[in-house]
N, C-alpha and C. Protein backbone atom coordinates (compact mmCIF):
# COMPACT_ATOMS: atom_id res chain seq x y z
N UNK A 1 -26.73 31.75 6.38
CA UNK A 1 -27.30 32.14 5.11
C UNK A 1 -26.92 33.58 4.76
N UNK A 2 -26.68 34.28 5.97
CA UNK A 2 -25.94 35.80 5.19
C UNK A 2 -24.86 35.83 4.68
N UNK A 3 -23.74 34.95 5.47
CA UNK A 3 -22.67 35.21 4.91
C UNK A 3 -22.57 35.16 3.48
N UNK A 4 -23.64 33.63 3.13
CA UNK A 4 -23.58 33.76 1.23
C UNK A 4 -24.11 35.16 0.87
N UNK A 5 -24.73 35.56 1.20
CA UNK A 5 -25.24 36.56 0.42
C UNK A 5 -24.22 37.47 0.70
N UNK A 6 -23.31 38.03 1.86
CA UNK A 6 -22.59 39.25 1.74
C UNK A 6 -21.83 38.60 0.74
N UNK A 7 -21.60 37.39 1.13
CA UNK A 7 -20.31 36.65 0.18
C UNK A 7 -20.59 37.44 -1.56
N UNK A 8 -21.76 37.18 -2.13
CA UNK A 8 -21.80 36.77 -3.62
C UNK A 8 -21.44 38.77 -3.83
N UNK A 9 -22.03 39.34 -2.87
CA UNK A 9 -22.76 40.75 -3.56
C UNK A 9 -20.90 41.27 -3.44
N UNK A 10 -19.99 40.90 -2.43
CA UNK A 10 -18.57 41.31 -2.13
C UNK A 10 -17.97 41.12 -3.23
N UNK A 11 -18.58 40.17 -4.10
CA UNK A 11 -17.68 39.51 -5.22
C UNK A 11 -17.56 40.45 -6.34
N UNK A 12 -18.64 40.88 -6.29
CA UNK A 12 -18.42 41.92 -7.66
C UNK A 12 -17.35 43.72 -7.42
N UNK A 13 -16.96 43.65 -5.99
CA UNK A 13 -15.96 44.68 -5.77
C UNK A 13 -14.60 44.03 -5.84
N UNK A 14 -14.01 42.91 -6.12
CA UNK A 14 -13.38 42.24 -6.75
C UNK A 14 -13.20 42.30 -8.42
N UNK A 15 -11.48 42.51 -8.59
CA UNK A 15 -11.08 42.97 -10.00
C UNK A 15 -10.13 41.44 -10.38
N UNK A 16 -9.77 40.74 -9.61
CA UNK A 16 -8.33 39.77 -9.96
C UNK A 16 -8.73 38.56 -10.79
N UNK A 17 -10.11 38.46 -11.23
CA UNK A 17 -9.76 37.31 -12.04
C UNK A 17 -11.43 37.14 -13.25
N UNK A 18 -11.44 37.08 -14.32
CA UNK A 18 -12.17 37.19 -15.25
C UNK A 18 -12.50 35.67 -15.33
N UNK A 19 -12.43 34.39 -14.37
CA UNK A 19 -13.31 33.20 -15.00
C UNK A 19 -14.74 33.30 -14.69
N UNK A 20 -15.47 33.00 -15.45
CA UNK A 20 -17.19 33.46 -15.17
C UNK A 20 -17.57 32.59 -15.57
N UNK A 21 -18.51 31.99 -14.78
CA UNK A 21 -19.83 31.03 -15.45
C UNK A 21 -21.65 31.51 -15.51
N UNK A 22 -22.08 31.62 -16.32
CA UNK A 22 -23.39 32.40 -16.56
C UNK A 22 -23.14 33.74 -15.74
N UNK A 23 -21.73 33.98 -16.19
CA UNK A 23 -21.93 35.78 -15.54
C UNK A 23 -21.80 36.17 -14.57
N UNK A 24 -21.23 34.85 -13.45
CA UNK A 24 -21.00 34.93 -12.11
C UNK A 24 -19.75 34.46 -12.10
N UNK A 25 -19.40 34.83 -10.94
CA UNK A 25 -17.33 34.73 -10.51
C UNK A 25 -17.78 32.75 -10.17
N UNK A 26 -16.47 32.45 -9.74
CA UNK A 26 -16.76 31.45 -9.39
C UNK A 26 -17.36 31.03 -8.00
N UNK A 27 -16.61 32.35 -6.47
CA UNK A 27 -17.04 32.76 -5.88
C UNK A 27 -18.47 32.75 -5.57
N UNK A 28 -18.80 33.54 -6.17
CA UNK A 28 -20.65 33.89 -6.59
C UNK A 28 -21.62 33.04 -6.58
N UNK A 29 -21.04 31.65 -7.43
CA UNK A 29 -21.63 30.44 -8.05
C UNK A 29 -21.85 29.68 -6.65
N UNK A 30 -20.67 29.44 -5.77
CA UNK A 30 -20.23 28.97 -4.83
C UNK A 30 -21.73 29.24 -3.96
N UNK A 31 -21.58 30.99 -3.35
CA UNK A 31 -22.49 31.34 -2.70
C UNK A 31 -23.90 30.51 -2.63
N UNK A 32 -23.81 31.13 -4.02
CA UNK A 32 -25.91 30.63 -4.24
C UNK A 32 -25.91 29.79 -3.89
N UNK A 33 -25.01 28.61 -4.57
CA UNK A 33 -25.48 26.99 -4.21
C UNK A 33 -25.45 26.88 -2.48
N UNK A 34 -24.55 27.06 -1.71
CA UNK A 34 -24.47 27.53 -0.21
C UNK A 34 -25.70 28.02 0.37
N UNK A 35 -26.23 28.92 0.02
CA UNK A 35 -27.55 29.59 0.19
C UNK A 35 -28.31 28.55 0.05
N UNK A 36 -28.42 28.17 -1.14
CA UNK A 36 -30.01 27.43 -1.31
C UNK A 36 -29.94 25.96 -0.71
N UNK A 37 -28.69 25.34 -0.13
CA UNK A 37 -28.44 24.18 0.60
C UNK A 37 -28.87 24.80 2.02
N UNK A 38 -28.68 25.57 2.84
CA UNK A 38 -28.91 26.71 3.35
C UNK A 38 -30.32 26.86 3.37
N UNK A 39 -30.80 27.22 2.90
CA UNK A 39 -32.10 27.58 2.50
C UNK A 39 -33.03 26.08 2.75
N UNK A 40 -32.85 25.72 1.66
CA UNK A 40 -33.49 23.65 1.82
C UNK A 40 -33.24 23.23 3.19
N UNK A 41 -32.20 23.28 3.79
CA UNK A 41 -32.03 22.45 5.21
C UNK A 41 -32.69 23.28 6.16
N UNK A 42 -33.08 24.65 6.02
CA UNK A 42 -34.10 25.24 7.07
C UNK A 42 -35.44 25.33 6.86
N UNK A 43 -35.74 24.89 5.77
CA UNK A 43 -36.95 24.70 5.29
C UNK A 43 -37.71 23.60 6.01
N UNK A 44 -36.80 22.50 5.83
CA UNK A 44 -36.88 20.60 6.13
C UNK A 44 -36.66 20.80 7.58
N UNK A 45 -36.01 21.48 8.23
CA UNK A 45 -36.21 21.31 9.55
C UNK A 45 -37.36 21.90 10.06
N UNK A 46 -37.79 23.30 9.44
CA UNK A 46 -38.89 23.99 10.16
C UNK A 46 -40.02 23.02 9.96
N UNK A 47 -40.44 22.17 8.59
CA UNK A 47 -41.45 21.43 8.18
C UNK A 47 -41.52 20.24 9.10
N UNK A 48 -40.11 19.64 9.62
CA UNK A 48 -39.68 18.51 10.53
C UNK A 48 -40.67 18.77 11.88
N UNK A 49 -40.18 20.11 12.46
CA UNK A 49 -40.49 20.32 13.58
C UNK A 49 -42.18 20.48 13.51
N UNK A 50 -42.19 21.09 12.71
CA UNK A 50 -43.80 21.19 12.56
C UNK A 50 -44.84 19.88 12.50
N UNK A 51 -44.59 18.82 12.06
CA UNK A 51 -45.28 17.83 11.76
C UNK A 51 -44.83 16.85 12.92
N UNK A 52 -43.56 17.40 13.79
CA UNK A 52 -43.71 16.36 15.19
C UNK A 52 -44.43 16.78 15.94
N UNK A 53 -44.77 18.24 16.16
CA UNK A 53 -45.50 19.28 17.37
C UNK A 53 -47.17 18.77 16.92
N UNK A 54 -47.65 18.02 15.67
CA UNK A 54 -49.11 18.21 15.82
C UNK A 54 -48.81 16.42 15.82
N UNK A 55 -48.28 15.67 15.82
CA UNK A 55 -48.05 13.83 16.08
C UNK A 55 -48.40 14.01 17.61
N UNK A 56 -47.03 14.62 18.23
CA UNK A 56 -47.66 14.67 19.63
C UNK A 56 -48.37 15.62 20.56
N UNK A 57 -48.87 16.37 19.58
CA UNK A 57 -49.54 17.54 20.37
C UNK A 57 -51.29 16.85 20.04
């Protein structure tokens, strides 16, 4: 999950290419979505683990 984030914030010290979507490189766009897939799958596992530890606890 860091790498997206060094990833997106690196992007803007980057000059070589002007395609943008809502204001972000394409790069950038990339990141977030990475992150928050990222983000969701550690969520669902921590919630996973949690609800097996009180089944068999």
């Amino acid at each position: 999950m860091l790498y997206a984030v060094e990833r997106f914030f690196l992007e803007f010290l980057r000059g070589d290419y002007v395609n943008l979507t809502l204001g972000l490189k394409s790069a950038q766009m990339t990141s977030i979505i990475a992150f928050a897939i990222a983000l969701i799958a550690f969520i669902l596992i921590q919630w996973k683990g949690s609800v097996d530890e009180k089944v068999s606890g």
